[in-house]
C-alpha atoms as a PDB file:
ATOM      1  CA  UNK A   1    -165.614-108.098  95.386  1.00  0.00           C
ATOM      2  CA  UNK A   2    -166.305-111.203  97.850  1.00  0.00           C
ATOM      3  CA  UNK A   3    -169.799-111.414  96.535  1.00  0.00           C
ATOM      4  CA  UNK A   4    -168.961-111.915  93.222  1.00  0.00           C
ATOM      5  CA  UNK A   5    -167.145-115.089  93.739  1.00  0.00           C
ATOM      6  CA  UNK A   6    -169.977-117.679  94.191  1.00  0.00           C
ATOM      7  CA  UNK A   7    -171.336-116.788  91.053  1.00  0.00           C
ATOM      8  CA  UNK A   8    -168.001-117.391  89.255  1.00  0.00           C
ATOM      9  CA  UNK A   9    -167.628-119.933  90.453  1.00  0.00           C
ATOM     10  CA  UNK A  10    -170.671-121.265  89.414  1.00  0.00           C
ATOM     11  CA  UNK A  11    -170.248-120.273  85.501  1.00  0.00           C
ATOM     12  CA  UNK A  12    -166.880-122.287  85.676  1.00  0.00           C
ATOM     13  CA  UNK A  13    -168.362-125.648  87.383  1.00  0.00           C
ATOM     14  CA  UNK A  14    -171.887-125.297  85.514  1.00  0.00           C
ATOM     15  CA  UNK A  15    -170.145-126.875  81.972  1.00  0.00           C
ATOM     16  CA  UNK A  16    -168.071-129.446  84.086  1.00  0.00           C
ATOM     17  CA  UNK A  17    -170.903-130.607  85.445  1.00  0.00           C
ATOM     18  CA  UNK A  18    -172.603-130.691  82.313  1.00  0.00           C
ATOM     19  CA  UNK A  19    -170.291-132.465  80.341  1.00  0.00           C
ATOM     20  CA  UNK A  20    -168.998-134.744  83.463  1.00  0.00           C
ATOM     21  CA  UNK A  21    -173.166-135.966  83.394  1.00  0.00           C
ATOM     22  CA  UNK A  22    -172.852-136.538  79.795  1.00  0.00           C
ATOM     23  CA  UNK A  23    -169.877-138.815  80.317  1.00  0.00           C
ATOM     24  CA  UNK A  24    -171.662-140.922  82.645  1.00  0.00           C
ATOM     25  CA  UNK A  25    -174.605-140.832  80.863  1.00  0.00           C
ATOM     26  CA  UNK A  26    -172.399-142.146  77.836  1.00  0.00           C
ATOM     27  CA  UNK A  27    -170.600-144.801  79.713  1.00  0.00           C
ATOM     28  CA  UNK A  28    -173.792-146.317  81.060  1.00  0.00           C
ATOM     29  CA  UNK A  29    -175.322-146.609  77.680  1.00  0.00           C
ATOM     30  CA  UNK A  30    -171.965-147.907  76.412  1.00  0.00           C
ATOM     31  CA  UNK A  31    -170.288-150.172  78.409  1.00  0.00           C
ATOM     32  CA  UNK A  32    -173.061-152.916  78.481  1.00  0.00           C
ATOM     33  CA  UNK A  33    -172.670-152.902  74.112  1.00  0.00           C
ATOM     34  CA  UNK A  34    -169.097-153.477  74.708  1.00  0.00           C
ATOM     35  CA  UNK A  35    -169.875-156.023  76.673  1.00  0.00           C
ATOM     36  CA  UNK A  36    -172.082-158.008  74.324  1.00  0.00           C
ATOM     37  CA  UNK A  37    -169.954-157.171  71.436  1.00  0.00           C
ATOM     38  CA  UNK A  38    -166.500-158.338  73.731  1.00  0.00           C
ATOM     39  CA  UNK A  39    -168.458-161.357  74.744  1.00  0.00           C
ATOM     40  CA  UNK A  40    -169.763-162.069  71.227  1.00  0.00           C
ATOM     41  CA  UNK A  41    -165.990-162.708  70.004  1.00  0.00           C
ATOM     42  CA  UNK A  42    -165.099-165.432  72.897  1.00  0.00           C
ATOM     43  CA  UNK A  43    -165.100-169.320  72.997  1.00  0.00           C
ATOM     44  CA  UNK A  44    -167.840-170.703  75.713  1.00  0.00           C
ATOM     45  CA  UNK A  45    -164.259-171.089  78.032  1.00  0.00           C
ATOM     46  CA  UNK A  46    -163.278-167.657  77.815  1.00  0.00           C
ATOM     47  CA  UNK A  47    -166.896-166.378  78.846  1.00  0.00           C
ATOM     48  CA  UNK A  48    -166.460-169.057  82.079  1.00  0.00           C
ATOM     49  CA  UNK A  49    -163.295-168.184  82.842  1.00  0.00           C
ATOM     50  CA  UNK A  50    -162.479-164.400  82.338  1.00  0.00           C
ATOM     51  CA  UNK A  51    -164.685-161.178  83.148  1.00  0.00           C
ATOM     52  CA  UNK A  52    -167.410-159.013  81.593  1.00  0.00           C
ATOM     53  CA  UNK A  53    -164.748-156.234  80.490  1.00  0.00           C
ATOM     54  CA  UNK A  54    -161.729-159.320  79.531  1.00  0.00           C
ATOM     55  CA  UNK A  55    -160.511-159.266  75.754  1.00  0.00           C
ATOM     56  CA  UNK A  56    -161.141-162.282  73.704  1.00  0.00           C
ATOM     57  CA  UNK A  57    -158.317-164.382  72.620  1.00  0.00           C
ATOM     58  CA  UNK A  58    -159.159-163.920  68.640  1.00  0.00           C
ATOM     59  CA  UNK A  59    -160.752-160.645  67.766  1.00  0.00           C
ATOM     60  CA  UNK A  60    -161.375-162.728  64.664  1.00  0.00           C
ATOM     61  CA  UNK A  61    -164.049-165.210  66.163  1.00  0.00           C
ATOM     62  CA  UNK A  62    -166.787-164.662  64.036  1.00  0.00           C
ATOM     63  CA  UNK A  63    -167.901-168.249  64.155  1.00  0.00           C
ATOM     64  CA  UNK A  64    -170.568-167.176  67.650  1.00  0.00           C
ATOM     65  CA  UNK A  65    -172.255-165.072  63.944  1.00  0.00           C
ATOM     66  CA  UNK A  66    -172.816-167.625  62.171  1.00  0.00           C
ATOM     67  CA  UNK A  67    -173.827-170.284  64.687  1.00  0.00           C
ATOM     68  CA  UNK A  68    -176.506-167.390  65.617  1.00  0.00           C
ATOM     69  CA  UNK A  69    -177.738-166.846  62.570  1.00  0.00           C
ATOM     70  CA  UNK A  70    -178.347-170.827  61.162  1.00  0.00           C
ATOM     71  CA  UNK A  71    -178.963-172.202  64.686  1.00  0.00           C
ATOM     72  CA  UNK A  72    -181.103-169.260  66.020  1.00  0.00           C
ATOM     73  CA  UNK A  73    -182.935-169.227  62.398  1.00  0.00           C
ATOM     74  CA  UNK A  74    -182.088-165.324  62.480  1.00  0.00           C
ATOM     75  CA  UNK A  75    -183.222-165.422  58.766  1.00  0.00           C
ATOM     76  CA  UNK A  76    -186.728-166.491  59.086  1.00  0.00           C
ATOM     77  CA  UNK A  77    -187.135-164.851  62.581  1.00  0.00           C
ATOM     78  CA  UNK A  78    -185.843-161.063  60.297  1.00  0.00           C
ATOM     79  CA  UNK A  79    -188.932-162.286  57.909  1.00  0.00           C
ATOM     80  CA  UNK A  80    -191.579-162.749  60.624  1.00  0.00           C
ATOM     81  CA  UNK A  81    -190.653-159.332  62.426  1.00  0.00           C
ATOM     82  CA  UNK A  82    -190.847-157.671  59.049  1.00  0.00           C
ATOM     83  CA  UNK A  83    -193.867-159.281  58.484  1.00  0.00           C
ATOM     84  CA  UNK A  84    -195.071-157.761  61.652  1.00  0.00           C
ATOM     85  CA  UNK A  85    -193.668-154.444  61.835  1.00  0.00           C
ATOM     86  CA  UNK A  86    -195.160-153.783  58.109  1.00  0.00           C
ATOM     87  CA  UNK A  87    -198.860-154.351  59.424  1.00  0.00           C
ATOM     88  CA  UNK A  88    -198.629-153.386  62.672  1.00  0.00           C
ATOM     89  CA  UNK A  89    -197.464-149.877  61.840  1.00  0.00           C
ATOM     90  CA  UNK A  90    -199.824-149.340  59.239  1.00  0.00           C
ATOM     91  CA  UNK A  91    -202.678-150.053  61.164  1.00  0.00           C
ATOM     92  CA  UNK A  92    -201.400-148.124  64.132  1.00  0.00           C
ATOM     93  CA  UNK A  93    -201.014-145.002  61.325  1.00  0.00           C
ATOM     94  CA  UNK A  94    -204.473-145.424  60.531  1.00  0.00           C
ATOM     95  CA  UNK A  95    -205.913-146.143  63.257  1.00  0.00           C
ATOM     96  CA  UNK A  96    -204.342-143.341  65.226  1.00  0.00           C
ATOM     97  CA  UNK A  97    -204.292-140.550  62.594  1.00  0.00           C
ATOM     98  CA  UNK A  98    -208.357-141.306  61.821  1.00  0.00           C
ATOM     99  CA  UNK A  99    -208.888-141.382  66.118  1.00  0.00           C
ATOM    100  CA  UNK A 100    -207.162-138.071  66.305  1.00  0.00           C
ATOM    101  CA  UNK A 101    -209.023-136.633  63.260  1.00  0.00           C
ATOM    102  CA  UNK A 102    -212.497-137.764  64.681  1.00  0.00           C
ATOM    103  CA  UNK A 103    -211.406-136.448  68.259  1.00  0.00           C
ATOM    104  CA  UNK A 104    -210.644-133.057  66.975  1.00  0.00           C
ATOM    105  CA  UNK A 105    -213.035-132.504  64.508  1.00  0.00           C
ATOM    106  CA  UNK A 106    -215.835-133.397  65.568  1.00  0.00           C
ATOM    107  CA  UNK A 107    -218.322-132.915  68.796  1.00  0.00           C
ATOM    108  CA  UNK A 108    -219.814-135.845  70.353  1.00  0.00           C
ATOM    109  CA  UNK A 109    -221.375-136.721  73.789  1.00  0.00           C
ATOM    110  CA  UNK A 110    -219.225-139.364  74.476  1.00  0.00           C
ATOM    111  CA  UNK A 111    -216.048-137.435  73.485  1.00  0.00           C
ATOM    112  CA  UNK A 112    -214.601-136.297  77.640  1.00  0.00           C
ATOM    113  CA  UNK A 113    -215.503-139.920  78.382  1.00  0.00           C
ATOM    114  CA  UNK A 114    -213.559-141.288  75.231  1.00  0.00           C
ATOM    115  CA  UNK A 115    -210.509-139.072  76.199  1.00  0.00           C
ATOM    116  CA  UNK A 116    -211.057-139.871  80.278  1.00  0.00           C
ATOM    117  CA  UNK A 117    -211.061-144.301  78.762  1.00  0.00           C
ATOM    118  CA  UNK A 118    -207.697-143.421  76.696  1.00  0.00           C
ATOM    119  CA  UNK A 119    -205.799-141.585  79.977  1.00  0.00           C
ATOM    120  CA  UNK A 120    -206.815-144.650  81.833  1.00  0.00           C
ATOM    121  CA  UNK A 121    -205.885-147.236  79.587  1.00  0.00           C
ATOM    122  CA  UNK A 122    -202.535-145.458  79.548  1.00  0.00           C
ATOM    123  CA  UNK A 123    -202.631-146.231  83.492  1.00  0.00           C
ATOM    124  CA  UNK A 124    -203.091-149.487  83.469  1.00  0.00           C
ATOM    125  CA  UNK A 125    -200.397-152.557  83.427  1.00  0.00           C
ATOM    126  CA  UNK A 126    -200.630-154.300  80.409  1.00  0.00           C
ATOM    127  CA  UNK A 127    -199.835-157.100  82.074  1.00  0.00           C
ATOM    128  CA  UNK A 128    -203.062-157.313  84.484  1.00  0.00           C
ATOM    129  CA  UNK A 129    -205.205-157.904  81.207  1.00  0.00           C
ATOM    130  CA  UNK A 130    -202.952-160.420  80.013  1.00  0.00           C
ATOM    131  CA  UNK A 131    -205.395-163.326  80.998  1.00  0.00           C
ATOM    132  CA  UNK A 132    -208.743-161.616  79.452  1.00  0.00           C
ATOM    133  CA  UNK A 133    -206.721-160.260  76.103  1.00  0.00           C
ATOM    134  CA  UNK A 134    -204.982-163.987  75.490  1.00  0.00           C
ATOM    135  CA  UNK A 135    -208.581-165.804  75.720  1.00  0.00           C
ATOM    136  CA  UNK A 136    -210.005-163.007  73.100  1.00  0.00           C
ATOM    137  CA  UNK A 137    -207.492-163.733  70.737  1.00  0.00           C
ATOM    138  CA  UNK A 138    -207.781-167.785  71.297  1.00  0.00           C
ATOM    139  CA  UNK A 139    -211.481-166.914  71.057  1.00  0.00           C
ATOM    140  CA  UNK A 140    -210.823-165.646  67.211  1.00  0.00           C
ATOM    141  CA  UNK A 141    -208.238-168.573  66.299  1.00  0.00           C
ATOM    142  CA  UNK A 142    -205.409-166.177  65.946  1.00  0.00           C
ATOM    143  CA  UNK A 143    -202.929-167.945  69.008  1.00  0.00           C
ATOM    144  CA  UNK A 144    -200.170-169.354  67.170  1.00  0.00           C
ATOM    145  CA  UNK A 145    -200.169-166.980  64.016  1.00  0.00           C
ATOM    146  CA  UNK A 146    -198.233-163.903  63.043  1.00  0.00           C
ATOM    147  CA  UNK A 147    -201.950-161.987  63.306  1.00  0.00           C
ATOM    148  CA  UNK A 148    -202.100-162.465  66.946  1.00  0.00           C
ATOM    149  CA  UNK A 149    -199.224-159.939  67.917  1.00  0.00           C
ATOM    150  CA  UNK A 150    -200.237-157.682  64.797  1.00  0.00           C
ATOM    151  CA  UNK A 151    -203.876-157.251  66.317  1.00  0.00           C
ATOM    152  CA  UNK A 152    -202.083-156.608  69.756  1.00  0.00           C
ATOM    153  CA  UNK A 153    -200.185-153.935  68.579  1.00  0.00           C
ATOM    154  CA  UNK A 154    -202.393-152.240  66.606  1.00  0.00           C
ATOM    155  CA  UNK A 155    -205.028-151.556  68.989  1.00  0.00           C
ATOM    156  CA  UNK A 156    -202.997-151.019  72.610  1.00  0.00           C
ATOM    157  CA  UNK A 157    -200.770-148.046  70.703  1.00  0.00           C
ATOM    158  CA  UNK A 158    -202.300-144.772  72.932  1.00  0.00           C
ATOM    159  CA  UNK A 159    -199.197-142.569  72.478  1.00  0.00           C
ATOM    160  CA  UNK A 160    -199.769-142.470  68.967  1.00  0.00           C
ATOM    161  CA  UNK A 161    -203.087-141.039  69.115  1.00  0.00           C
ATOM    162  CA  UNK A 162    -202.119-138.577  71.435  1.00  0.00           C
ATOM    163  CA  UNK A 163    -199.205-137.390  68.812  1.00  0.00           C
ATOM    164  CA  UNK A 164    -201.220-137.107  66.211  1.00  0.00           C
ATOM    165  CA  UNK A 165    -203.806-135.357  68.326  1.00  0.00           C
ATOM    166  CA  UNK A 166    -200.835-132.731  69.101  1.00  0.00           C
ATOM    167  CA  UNK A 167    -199.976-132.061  65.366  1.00  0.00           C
ATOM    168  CA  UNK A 168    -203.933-131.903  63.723  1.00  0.00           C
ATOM    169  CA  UNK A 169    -204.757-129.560  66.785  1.00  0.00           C
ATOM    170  CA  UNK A 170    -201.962-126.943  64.958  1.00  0.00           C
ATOM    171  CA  UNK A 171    -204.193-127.722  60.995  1.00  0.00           C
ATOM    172  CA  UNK A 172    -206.657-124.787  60.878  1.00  0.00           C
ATOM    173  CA  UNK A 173    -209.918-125.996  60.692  1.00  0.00           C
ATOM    174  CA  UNK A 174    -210.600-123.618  57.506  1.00  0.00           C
ATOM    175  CA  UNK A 175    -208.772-125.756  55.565  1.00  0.00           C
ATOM    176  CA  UNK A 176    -211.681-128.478  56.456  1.00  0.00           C
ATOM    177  CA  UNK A 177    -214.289-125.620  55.554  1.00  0.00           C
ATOM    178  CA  UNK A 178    -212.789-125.066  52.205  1.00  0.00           C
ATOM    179  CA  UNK A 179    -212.645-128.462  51.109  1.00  0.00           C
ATOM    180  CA  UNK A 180    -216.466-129.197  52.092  1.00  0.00           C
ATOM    181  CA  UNK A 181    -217.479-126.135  50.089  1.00  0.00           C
ATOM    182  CA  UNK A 182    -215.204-128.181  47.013  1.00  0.00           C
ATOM    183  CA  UNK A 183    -217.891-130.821  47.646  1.00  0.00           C
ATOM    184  CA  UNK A 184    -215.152-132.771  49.402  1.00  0.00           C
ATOM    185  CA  UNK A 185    -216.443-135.365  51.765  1.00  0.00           C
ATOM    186  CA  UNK A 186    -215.038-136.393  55.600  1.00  0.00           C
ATOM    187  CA  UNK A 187    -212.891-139.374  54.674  1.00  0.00           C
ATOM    188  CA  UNK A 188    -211.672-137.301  51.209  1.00  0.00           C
ATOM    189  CA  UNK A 189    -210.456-134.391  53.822  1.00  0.00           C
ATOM    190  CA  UNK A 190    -208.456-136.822  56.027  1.00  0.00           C
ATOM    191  CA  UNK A 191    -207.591-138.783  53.226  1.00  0.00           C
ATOM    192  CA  UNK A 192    -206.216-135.823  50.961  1.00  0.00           C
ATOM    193  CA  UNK A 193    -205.192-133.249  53.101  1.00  0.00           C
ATOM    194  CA  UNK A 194    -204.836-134.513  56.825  1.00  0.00           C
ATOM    195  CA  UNK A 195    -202.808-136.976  56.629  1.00  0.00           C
ATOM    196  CA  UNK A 196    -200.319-135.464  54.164  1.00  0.00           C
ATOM    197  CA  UNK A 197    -199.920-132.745  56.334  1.00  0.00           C
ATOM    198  CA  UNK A 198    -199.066-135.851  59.581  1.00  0.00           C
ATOM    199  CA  UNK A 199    -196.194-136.597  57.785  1.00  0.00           C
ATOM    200  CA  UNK A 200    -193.760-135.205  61.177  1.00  0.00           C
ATOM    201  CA  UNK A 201    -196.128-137.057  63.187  1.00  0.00           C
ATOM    202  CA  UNK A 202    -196.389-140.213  61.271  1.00  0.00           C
ATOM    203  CA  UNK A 203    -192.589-140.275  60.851  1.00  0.00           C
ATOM    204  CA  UNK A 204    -192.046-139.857  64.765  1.00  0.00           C
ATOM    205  CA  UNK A 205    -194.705-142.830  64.963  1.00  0.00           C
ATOM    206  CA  UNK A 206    -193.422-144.977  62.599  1.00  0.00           C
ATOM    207  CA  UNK A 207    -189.587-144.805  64.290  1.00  0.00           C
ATOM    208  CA  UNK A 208    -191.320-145.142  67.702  1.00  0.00           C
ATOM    209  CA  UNK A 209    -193.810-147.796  67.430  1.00  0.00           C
ATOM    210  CA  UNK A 210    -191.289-149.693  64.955  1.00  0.00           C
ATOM    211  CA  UNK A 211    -188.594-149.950  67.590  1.00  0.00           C
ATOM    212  CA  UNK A 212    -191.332-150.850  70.428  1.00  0.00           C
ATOM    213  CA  UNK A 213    -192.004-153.721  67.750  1.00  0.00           C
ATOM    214  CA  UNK A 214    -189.068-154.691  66.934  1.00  0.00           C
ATOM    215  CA  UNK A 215    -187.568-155.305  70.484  1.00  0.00           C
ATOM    216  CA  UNK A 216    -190.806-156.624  71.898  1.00  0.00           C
ATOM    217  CA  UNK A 217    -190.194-160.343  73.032  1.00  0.00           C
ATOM    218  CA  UNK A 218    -193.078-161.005  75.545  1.00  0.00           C
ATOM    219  CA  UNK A 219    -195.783-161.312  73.280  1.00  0.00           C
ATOM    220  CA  UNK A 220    -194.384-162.595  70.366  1.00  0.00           C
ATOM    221  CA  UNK A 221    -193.163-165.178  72.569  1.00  0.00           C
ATOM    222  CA  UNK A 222    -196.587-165.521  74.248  1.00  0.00           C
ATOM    223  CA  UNK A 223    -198.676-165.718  71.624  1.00  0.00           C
ATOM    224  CA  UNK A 224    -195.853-167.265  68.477  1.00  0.00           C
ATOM    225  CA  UNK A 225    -194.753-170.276  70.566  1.00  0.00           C
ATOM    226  CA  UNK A 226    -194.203-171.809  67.559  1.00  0.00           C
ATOM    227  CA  UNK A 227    -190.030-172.180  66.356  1.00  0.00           C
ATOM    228  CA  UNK A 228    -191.182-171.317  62.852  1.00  0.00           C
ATOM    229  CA  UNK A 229    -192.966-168.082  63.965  1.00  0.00           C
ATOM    230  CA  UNK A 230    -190.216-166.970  65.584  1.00  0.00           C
ATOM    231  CA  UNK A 231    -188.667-163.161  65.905  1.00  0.00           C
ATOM    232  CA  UNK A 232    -185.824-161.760  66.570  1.00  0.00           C
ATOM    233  CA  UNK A 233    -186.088-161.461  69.968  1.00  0.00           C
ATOM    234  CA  UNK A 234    -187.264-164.670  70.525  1.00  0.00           C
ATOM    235  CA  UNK A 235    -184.947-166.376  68.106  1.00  0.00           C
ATOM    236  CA  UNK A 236    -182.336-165.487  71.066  1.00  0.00           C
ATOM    237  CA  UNK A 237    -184.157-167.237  73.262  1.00  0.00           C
ATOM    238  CA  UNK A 238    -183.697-170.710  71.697  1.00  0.00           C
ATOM    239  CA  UNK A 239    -179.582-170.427  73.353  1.00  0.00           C
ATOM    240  CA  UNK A 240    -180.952-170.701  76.523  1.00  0.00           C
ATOM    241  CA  UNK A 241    -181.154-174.631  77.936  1.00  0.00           C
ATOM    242  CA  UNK A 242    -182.078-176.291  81.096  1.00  0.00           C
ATOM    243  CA  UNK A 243    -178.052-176.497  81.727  1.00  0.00           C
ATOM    244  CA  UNK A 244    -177.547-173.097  81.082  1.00  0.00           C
ATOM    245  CA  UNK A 245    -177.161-170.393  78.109  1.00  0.00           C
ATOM    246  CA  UNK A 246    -174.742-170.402  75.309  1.00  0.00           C
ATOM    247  CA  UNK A 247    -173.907-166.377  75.863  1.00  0.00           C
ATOM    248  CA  UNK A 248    -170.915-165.768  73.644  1.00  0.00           C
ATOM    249  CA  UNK A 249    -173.867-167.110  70.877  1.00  0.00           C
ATOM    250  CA  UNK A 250    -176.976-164.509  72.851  1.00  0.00           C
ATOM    251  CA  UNK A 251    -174.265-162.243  72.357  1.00  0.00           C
ATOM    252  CA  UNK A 252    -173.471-162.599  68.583  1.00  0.00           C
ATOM    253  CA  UNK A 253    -177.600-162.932  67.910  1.00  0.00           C
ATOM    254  CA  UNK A 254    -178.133-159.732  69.924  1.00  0.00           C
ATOM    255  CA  UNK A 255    -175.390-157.778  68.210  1.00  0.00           C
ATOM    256  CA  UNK A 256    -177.203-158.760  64.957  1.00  0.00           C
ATOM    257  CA  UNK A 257    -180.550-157.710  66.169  1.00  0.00           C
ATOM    258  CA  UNK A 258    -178.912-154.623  67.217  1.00  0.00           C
ATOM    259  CA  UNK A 259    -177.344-153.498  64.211  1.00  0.00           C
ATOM    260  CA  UNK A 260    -180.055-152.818  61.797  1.00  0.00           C
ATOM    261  CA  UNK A 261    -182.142-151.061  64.829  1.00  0.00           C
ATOM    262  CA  UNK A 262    -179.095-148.764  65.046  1.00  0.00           C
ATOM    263  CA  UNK A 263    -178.470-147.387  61.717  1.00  0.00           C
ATOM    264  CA  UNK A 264    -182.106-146.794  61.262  1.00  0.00           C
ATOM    265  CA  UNK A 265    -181.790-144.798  64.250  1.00  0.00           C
ATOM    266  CA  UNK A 266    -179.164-142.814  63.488  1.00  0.00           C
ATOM    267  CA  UNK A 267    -180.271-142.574  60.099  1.00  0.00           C
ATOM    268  CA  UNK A 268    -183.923-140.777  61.474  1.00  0.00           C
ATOM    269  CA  UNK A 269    -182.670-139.366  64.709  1.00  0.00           C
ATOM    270  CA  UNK A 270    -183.463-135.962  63.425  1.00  0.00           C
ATOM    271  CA  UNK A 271    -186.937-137.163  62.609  1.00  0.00           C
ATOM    272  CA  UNK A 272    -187.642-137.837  66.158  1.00  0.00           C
ATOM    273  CA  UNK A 273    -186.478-135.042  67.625  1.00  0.00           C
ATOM    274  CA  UNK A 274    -188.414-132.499  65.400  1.00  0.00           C
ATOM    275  CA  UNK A 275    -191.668-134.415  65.418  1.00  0.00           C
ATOM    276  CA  UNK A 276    -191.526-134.459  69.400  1.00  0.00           C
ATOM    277  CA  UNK A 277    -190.307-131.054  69.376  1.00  0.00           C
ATOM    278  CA  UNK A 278    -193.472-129.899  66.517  1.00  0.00           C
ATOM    279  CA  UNK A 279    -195.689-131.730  68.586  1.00  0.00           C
ATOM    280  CA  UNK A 280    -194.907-129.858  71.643  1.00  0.00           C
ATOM    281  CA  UNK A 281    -195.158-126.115  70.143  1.00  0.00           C
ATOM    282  CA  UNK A 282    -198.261-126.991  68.557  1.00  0.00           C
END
């Protein structure tokens, strides 16, 4: 009778455990946004004086909002990340789902060494090529322009080739066959039947690489020094002065930039889950 304690025991802690790590899990994700959102609501006296957790005086303070979004030219910097986001996931689409295709379908010399260059590339610190990548793109007069970052993240996106490597490895390969014996040519079989079929992969892509984008501040910031090529991330940056940083206006600009990244989230959430959990079973 003894012996079957420990194991009872064990069922009863097991979903107090579980839900006790969820809690925690939940309060460490949470606490900083109430925070920022408590902090966006305060005067510039309230932030020196009281805590990070202390309620503002007028939960009606909207006025941090609208400093934000005319001094911190929120509207233009929204523009230029759209702007961004729009090309650079494209090309990363394209770029990816044709480097996948051409991986998979096809037998080259070259292709252990191509696969051995894209594991390694995935190894190395982005930042340690920094100094070689910023004279190539002042070498093709694109410092200072909204093509700069777009080139950037187009071609340094690995994961997404590795995605859509997961999901075309699961396409038979007779649907290839039949289509060349329909006279249909390589660029008509990605075209017309790979890439519809990506359509888990390119959604987990798009939500991925868009978010990367969208919170990305070092090289817009880098390579956009520019105030009218700003972004939303570096919009924020214009509160900060050699005296200090406005935060109770940081905070209002970063609950903005916040917002829009969250209901897409939770509008796609499913999206992401099932295209990592395709990819995996493929």
């Amino acid at each position: 009778m003894t012996l079957h304690l420990p194991a009872r025991r064990t069922r009863r802690l097991a979903p107090v455990l579980t839900y006790l790590s969820l809690i925690v899990a939940s309060l460490v994700v949470l606490i900083p946004l109430v925070v920022v959102f408590l902090t966006s609501l305060k005067t510039s006296q309230e932030v020196a004086d009281g805590g990070a957790l202390s309620l503002p005086g007028n939960w009606l303070n909207f006025g941090n909002y609208a400093t934000a979004f005319t001094d911190g030219k929120m509207l233009s910097a929204f523009g230029n990340t759209a702007f961004i986001l729009l090309f650079s996931i494209t090309g990363t689409v394209l770029i990816g789902s044709m480097t996948a295709y051409a991986i998979d379908r096809f037998d080259f010399r070259a292709k252990k060494p191509v696969m051995a260059l894209f594991l390694i590339a995935t190894l190395v610190p982005g930042v340690t090529t920094q100094v070689a990548t910023f004279q190539v793109v002042n070498s093709f007069g694109l410092f200072n322009s909204v093509w700069a970052p777009i080139l950037l993240y187009m071609g340094t996106d690995i994961v997404s080739i590795y995605i859509f490597l997961q999901f075309i490895r699961g396409i038979p390969v007779s649907l290839d066959e039949a289509a060349r014996l329909d006279g249909a040519n390589t660029l008509t079989i990605y075209w017309k039947i790979i890439l519809p079929l990506l359509k888990p992969a390119i959604a987990t892509v798009v939500i991925i690489k868009g978010i990367t984008v969208y919170n990305d501040f070092y090289i817009p910031f880098l390579y956009m020094p520019s105030e009218e090529l700003g972004t939303i991330s570096t919009a924020l940056f214009r509160f900060k002065g050699p005296f200090g940083a406005h935060w109770e206006h940081i905070s209002a600009g970063t609950i903005l930039v916040i917002v829009p990244t969250l209901l897409v989230f939770l509008f796609l959430q499913r999206y992401i889950y099932n295209g990592f959990a395709q990819g995996a079973t493929k």
